[in-house]
N, C-alpha and C. Protein backbone atom coordinates (compact mmCIF):
# COMPACT_ATOMS: atom_id res chain seq x y z
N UNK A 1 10.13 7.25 3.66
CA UNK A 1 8.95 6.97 2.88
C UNK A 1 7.90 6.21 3.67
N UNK A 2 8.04 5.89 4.72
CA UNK A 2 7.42 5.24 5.63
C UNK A 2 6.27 5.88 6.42
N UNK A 3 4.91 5.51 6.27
CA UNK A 3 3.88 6.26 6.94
C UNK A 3 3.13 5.37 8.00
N UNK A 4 2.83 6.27 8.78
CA UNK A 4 1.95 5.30 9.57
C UNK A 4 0.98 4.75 8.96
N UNK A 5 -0.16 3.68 10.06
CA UNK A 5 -0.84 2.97 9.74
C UNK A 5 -1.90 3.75 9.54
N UNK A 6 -2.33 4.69 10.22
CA UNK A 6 -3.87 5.36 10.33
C UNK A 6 -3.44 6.26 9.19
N UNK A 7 -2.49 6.78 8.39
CA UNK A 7 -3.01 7.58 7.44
C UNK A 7 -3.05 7.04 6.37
N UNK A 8 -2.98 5.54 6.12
CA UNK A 8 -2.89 4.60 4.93
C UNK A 8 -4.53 4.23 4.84
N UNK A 9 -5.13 3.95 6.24
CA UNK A 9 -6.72 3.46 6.05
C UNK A 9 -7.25 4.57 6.02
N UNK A 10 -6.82 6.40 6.07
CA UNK A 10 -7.59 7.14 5.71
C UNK A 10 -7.64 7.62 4.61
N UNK A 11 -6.62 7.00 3.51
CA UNK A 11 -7.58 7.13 1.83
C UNK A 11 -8.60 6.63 1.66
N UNK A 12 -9.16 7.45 1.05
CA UNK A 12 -10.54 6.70 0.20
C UNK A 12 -9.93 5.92 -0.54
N UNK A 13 -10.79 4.81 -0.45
CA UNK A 13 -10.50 3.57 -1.07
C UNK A 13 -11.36 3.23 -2.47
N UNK A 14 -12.04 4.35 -3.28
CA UNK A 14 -12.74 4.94 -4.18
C UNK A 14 -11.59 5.40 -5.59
N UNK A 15 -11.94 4.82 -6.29
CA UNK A 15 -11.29 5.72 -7.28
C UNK A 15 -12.07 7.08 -7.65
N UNK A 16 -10.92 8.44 -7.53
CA UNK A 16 -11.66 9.44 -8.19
C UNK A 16 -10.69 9.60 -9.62
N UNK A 17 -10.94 10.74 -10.36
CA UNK A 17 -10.70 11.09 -11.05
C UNK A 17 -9.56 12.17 -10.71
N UNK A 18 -8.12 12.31 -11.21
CA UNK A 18 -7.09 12.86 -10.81
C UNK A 18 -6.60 13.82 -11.78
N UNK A 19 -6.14 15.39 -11.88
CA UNK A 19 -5.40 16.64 -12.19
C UNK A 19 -4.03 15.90 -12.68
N UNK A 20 -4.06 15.64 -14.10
CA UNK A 20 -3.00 15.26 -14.69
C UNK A 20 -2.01 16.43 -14.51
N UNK A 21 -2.44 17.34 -14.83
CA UNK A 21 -1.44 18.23 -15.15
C UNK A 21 -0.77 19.18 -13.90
N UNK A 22 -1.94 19.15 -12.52
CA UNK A 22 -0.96 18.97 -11.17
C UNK A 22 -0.04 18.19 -11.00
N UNK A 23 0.16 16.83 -11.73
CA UNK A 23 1.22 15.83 -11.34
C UNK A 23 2.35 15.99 -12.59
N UNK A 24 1.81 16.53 -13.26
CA UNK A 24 2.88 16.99 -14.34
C UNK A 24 3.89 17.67 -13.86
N UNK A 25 3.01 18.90 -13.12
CA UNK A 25 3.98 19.89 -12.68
C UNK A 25 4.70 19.68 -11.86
N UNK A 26 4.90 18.79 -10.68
CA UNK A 26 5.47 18.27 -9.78
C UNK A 26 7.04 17.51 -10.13
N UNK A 27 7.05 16.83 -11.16
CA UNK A 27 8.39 16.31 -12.12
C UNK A 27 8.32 17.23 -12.99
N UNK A 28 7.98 17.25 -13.80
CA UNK A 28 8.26 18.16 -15.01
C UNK A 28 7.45 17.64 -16.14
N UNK A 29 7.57 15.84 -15.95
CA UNK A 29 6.83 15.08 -17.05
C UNK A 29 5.88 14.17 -16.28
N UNK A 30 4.98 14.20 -16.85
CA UNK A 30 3.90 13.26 -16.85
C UNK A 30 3.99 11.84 -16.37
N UNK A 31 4.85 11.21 -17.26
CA UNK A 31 5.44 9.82 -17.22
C UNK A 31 6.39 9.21 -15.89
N UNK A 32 7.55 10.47 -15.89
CA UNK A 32 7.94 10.66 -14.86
C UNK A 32 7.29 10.53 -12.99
N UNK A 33 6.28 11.24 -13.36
CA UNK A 33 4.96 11.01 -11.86
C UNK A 33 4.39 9.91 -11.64
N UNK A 34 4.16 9.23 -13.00
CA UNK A 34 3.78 7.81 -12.78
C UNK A 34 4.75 7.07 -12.49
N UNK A 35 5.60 7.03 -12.72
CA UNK A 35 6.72 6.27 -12.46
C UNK A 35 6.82 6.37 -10.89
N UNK A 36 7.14 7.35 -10.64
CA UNK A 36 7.53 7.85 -9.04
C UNK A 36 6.17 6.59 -8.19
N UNK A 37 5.08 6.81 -9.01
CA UNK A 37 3.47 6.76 -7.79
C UNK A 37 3.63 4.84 -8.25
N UNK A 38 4.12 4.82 -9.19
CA UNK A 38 3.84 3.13 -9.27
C UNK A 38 4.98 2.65 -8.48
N UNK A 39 6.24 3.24 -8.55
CA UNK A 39 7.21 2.36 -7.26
C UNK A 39 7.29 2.63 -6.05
N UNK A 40 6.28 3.71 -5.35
CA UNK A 40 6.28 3.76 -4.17
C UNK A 40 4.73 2.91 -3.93
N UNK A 41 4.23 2.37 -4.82
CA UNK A 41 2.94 1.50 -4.69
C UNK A 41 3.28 0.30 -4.35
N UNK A 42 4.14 -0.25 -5.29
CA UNK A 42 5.11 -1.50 -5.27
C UNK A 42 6.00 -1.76 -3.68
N UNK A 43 6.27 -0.29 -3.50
CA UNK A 43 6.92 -0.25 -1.87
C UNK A 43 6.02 -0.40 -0.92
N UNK A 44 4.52 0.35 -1.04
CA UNK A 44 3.52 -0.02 -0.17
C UNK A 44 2.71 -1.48 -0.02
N UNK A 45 3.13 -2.17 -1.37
CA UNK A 45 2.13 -3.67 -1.78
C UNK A 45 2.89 -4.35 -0.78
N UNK A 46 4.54 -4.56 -1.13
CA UNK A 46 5.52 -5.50 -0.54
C UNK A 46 4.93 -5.10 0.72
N UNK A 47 5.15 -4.13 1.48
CA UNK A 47 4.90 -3.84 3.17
C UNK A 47 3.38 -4.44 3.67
N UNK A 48 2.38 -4.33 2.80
CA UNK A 48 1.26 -4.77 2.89
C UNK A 48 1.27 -6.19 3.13
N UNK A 49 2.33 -6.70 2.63
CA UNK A 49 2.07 -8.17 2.31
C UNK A 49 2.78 -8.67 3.50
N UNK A 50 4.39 -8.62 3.93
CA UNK A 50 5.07 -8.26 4.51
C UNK A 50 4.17 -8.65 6.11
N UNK A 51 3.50 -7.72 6.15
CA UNK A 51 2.93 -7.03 7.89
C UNK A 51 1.91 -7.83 7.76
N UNK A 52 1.38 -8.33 6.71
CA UNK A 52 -0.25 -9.15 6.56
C UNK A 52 0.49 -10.73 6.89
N UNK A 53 1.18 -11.01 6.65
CA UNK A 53 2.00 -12.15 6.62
C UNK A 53 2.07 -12.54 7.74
N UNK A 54 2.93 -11.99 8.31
CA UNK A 54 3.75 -11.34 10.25
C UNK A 54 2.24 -11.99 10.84
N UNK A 55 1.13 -10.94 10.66
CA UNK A 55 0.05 -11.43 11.27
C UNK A 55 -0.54 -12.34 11.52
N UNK A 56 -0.60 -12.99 10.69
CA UNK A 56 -1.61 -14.26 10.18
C UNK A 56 -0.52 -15.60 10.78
N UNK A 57 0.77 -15.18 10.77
CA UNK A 57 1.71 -16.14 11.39
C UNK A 57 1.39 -16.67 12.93
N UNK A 58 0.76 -15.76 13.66
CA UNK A 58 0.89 -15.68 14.62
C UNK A 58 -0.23 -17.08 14.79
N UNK A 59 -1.15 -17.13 13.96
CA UNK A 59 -2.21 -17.94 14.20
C UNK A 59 -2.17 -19.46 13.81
N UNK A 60 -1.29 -19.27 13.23
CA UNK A 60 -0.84 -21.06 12.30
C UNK A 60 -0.38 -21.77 13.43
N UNK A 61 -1.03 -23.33 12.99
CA UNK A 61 -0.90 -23.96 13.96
C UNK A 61 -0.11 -25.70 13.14
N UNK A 62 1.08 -25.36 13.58
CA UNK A 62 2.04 -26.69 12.98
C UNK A 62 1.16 -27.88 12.98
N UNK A 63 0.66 -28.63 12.73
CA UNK A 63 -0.17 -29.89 13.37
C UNK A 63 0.50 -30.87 12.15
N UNK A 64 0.35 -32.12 12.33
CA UNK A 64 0.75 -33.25 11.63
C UNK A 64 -0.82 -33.95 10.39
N UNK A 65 -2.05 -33.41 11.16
CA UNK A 65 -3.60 -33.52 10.42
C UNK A 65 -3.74 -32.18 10.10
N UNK A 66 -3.40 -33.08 8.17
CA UNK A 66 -4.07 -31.93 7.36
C UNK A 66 -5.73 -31.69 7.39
N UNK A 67 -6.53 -32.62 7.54
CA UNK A 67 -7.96 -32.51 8.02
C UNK A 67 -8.19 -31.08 8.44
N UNK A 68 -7.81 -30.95 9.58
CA UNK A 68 -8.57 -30.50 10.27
C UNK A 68 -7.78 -28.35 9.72
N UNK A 69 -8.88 -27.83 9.66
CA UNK A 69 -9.03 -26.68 9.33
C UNK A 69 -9.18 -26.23 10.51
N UNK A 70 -8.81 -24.74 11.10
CA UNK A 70 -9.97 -24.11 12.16
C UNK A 70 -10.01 -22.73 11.65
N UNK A 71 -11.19 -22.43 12.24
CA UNK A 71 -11.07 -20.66 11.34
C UNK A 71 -11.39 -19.91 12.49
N UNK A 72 -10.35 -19.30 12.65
CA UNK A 72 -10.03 -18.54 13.61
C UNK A 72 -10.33 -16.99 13.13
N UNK A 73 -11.53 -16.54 14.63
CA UNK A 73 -11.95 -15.17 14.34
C UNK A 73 -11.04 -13.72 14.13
N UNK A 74 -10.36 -14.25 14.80
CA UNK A 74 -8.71 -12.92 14.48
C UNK A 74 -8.59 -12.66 13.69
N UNK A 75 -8.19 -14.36 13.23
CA UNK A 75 -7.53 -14.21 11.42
C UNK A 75 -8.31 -13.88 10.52
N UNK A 76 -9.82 -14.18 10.59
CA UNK A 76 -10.36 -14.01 9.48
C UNK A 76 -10.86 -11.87 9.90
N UNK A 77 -10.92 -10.98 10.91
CA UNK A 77 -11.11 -10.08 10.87
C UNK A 77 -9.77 -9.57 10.53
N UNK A 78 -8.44 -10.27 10.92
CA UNK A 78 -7.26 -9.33 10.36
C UNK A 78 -7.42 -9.30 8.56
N UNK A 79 -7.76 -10.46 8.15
CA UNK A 79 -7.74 -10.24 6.77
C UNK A 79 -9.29 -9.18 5.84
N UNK A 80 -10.25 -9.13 6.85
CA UNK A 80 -10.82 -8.25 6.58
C UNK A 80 -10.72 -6.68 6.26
N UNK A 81 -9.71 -6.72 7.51
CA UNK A 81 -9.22 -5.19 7.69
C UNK A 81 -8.49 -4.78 6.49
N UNK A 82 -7.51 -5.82 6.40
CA UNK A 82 -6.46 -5.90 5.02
C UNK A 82 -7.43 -5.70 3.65
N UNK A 83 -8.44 -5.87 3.04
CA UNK A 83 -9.39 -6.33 2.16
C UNK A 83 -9.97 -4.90 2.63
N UNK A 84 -10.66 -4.24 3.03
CA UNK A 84 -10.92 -3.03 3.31
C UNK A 84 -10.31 -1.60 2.85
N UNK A 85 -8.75 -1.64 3.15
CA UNK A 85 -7.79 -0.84 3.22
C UNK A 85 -7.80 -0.56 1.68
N UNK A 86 -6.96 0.26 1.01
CA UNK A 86 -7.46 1.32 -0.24
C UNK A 86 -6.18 0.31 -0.62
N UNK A 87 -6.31 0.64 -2.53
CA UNK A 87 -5.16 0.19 -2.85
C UNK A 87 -3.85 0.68 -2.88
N UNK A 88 -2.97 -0.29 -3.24
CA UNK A 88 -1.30 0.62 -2.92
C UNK A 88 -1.52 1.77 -3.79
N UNK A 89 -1.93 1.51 -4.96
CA UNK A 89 -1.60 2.59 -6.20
C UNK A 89 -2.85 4.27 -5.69
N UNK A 90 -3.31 3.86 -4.88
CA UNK A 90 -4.25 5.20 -4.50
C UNK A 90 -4.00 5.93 -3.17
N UNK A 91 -3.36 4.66 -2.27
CA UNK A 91 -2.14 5.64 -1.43
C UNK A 91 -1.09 5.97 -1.64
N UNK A 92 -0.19 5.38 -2.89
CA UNK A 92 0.88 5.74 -3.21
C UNK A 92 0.82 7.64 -3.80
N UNK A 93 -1.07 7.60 -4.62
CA UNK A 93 -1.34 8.56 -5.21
C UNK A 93 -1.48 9.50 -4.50
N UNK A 94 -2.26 9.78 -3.26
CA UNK A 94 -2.59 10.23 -1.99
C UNK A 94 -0.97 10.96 -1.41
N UNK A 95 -0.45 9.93 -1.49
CA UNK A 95 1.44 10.41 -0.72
C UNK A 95 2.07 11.44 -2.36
N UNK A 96 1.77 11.21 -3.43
CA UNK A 96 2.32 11.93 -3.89
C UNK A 96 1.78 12.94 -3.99
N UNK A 97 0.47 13.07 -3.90
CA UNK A 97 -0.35 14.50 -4.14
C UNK A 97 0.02 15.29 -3.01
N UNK A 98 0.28 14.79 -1.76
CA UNK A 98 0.56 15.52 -0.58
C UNK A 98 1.74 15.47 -0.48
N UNK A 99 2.79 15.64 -1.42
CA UNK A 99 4.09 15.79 -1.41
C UNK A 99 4.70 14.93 -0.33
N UNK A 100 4.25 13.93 -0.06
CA UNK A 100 4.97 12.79 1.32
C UNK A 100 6.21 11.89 0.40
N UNK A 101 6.25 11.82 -0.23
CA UNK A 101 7.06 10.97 -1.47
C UNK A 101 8.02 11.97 -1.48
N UNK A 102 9.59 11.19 -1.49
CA UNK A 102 10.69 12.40 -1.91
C UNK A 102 11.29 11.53 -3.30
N UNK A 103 11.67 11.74 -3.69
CA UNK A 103 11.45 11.61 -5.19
C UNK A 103 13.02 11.82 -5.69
N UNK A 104 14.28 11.72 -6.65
CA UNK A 104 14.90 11.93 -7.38
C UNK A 104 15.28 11.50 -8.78
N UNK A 105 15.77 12.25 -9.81
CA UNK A 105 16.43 11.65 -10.57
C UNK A 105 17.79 11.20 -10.69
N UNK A 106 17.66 10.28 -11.52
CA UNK A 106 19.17 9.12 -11.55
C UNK A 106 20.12 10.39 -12.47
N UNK A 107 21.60 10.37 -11.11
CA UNK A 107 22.63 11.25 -11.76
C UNK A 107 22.65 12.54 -11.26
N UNK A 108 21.30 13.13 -10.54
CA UNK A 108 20.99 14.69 -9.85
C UNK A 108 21.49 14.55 -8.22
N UNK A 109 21.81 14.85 -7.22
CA UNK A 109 22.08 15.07 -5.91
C UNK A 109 21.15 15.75 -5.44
């Protein structure tokens, strides 16, 4: 379920308007598709957060003075980039429309 990075910042980060009944057909039910697109969203948020985390670690600086702040240009363009990027639930939507999502039901092989 794992995608690279460049095809996650190439959703539009736009909401459009989405073919219910293409995603119908894909499970069988409706409800079912949402289900699938909201926990692989939930899988993309955690990783988001996860790798945004990792990053920003790199820049912290242990010090004993809470005073002193610094704002560091890295950090503040890594979190830009992050703030840019589309939401989980519209790449999750994106991966399911393009069949990238493998999908089962509980009890089927």
């Amino acid at each position: 379920m794992s995608t690279s990075r460049r095809s996650l910042t190439s959703v539009n980060p736009l909401v459009e308007t989405r073919d219910v009944i293409a995603m119908k057909e894909k499970t069988g039910n409706l409800y079912e598709s949402i289900t699938v697109v909201s926990r692989r969203a939930n899988q993309i948020a955690v990783n988001m957060k996860e790798e945004l985390h990792r990053k920003l670690d790199e820049f912290t600086v242990h010090g004993d003075n809470l005073e002193e702040v610094h704002e560091n240009k890295e950090q503040i363009e890594i979190s830009r980039i992050y703030e840019r990027m589309a939401n989980p639930a519209l790449q999750a939507l994106t991966e399911f429309n393009d069949d990238a999502i493998y999908y089962r039901k509980k009890g089927t092989e």
